[in-house]
C-alpha atoms as a PDB file:
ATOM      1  CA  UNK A   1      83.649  27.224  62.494  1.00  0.00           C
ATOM      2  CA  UNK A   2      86.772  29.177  61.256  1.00  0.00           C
ATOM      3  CA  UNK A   3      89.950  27.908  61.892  1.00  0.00           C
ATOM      4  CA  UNK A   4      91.872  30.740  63.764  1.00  0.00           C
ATOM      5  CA  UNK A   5      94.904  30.052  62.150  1.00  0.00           C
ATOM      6  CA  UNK A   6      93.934  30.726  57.975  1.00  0.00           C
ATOM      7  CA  UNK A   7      90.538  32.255  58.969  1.00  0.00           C
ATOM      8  CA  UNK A   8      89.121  29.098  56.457  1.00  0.00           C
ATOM      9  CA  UNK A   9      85.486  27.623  56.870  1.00  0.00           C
ATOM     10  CA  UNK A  10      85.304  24.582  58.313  1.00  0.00           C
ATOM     11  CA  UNK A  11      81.987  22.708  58.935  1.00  0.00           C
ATOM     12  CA  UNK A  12      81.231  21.489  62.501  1.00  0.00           C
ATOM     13  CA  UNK A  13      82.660  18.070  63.290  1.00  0.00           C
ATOM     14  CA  UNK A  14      86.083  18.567  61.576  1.00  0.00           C
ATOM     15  CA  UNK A  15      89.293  18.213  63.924  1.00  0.00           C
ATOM     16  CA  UNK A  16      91.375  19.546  61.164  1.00  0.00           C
ATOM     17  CA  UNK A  17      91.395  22.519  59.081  1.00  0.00           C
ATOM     18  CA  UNK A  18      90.951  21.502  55.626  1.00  0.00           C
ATOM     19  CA  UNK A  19      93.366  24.707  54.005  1.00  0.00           C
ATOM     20  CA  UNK A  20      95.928  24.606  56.259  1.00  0.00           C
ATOM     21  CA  UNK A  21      95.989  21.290  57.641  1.00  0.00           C
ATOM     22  CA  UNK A  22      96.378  22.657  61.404  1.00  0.00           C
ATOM     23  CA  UNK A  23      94.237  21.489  64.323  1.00  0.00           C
ATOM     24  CA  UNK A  24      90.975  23.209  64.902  1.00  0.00           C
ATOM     25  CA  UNK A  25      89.799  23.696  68.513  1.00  0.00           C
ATOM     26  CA  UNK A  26      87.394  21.656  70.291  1.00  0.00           C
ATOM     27  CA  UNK A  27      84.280  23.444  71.604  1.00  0.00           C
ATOM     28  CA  UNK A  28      83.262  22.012  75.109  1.00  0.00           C
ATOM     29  CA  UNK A  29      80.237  20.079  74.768  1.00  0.00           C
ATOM     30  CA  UNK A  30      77.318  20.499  76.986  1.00  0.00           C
ATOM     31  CA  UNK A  31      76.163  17.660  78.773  1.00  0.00           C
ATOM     32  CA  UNK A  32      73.060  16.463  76.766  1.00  0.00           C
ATOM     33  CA  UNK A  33      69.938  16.862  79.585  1.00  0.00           C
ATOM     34  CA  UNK A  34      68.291  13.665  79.939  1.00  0.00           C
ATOM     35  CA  UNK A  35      64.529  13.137  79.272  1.00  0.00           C
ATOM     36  CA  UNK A  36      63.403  11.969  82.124  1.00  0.00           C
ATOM     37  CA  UNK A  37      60.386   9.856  81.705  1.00  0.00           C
ATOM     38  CA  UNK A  38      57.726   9.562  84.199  1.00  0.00           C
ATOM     39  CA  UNK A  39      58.766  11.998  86.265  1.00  0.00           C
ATOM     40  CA  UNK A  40      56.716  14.891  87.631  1.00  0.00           C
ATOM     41  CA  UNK A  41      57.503  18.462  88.260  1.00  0.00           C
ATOM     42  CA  UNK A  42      57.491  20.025  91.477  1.00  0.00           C
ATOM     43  CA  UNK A  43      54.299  21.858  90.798  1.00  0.00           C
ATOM     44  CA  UNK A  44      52.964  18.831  89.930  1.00  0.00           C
ATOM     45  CA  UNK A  45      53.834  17.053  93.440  1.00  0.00           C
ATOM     46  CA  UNK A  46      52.875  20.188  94.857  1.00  0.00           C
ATOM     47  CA  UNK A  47      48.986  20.341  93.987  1.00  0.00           C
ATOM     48  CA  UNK A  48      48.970  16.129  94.584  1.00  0.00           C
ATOM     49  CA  UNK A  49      50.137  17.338  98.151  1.00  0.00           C
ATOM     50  CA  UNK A  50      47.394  20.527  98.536  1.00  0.00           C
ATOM     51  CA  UNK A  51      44.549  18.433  97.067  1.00  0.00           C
ATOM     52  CA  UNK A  52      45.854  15.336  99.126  1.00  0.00           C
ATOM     53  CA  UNK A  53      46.049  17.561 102.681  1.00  0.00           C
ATOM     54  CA  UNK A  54      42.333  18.826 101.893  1.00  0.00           C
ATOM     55  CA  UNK A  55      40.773  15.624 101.325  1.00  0.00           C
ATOM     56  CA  UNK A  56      42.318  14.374 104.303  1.00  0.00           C
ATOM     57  CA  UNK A  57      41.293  16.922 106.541  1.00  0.00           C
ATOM     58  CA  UNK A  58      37.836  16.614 105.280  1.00  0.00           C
ATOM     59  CA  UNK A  59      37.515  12.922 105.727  1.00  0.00           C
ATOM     60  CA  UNK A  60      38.806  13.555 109.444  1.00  0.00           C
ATOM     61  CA  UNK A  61      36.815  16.098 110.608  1.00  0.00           C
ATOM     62  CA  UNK A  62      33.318  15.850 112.626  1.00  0.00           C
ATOM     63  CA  UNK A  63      30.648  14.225 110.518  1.00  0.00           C
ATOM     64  CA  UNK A  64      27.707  16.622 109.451  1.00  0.00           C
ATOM     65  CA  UNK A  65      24.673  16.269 110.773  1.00  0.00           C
ATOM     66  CA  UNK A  66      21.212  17.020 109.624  1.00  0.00           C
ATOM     67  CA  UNK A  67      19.337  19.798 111.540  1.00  0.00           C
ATOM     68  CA  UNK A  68      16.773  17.282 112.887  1.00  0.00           C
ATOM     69  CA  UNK A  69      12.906  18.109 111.748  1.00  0.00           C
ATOM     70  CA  UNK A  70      10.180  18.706 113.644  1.00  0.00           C
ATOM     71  CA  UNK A  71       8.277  16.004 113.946  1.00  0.00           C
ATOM     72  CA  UNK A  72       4.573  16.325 112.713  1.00  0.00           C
ATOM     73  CA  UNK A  73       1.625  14.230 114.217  1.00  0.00           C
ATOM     74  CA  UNK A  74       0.439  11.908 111.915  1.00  0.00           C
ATOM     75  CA  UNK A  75      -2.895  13.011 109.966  1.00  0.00           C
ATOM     76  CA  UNK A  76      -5.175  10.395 111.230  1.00  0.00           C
ATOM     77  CA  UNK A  77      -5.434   8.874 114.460  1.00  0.00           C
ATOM     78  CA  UNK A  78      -6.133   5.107 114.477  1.00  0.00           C
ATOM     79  CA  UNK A  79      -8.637   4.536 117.453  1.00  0.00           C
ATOM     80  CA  UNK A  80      -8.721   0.808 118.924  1.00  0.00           C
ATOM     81  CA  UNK A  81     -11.739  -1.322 118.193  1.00  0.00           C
ATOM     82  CA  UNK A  82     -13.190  -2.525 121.192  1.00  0.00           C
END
């Protein structure tokens, strides 16, 4: 940073300038963003919810049922003994 009153090179941290002893000014500091751990992104919650809705739906709906077959005579007829 230059100080603005010698035009001197000062490195970042310093209050003061080191030529002409005046006070340097203080850049505002962002607020640091957090990490946030364990949380998930919207798109995330997002396709939880979709996949979620469809699974529901498909547990609720009508079961499926089997076209029945035809059933076939059997191949040999067992006659009663007498």
């Amino acid at each position: 940073m230059e100080c603005p009153n010698c035009g001197a090179y000062n490195p970042e941290g310093r209050t003061l300038c080191w030529k002409c002893d005046e006070p340097l000014p203080s850049k505002p500091e962002r607020p640091k963003r957090r990490e946030q751990v364990g949380r998930m992104s919207p798109w995330t919650w997002a396709i939880l919810i979709i996949l979620g809705a469809i699974w529901i739906f498909g547990q609720c709906g009508a079961p499926r049922r089997l076209q029945p077959s035809p059933q076939e005579p059997p191949a040999v007829l067992v006659q009663p003994t007498r």
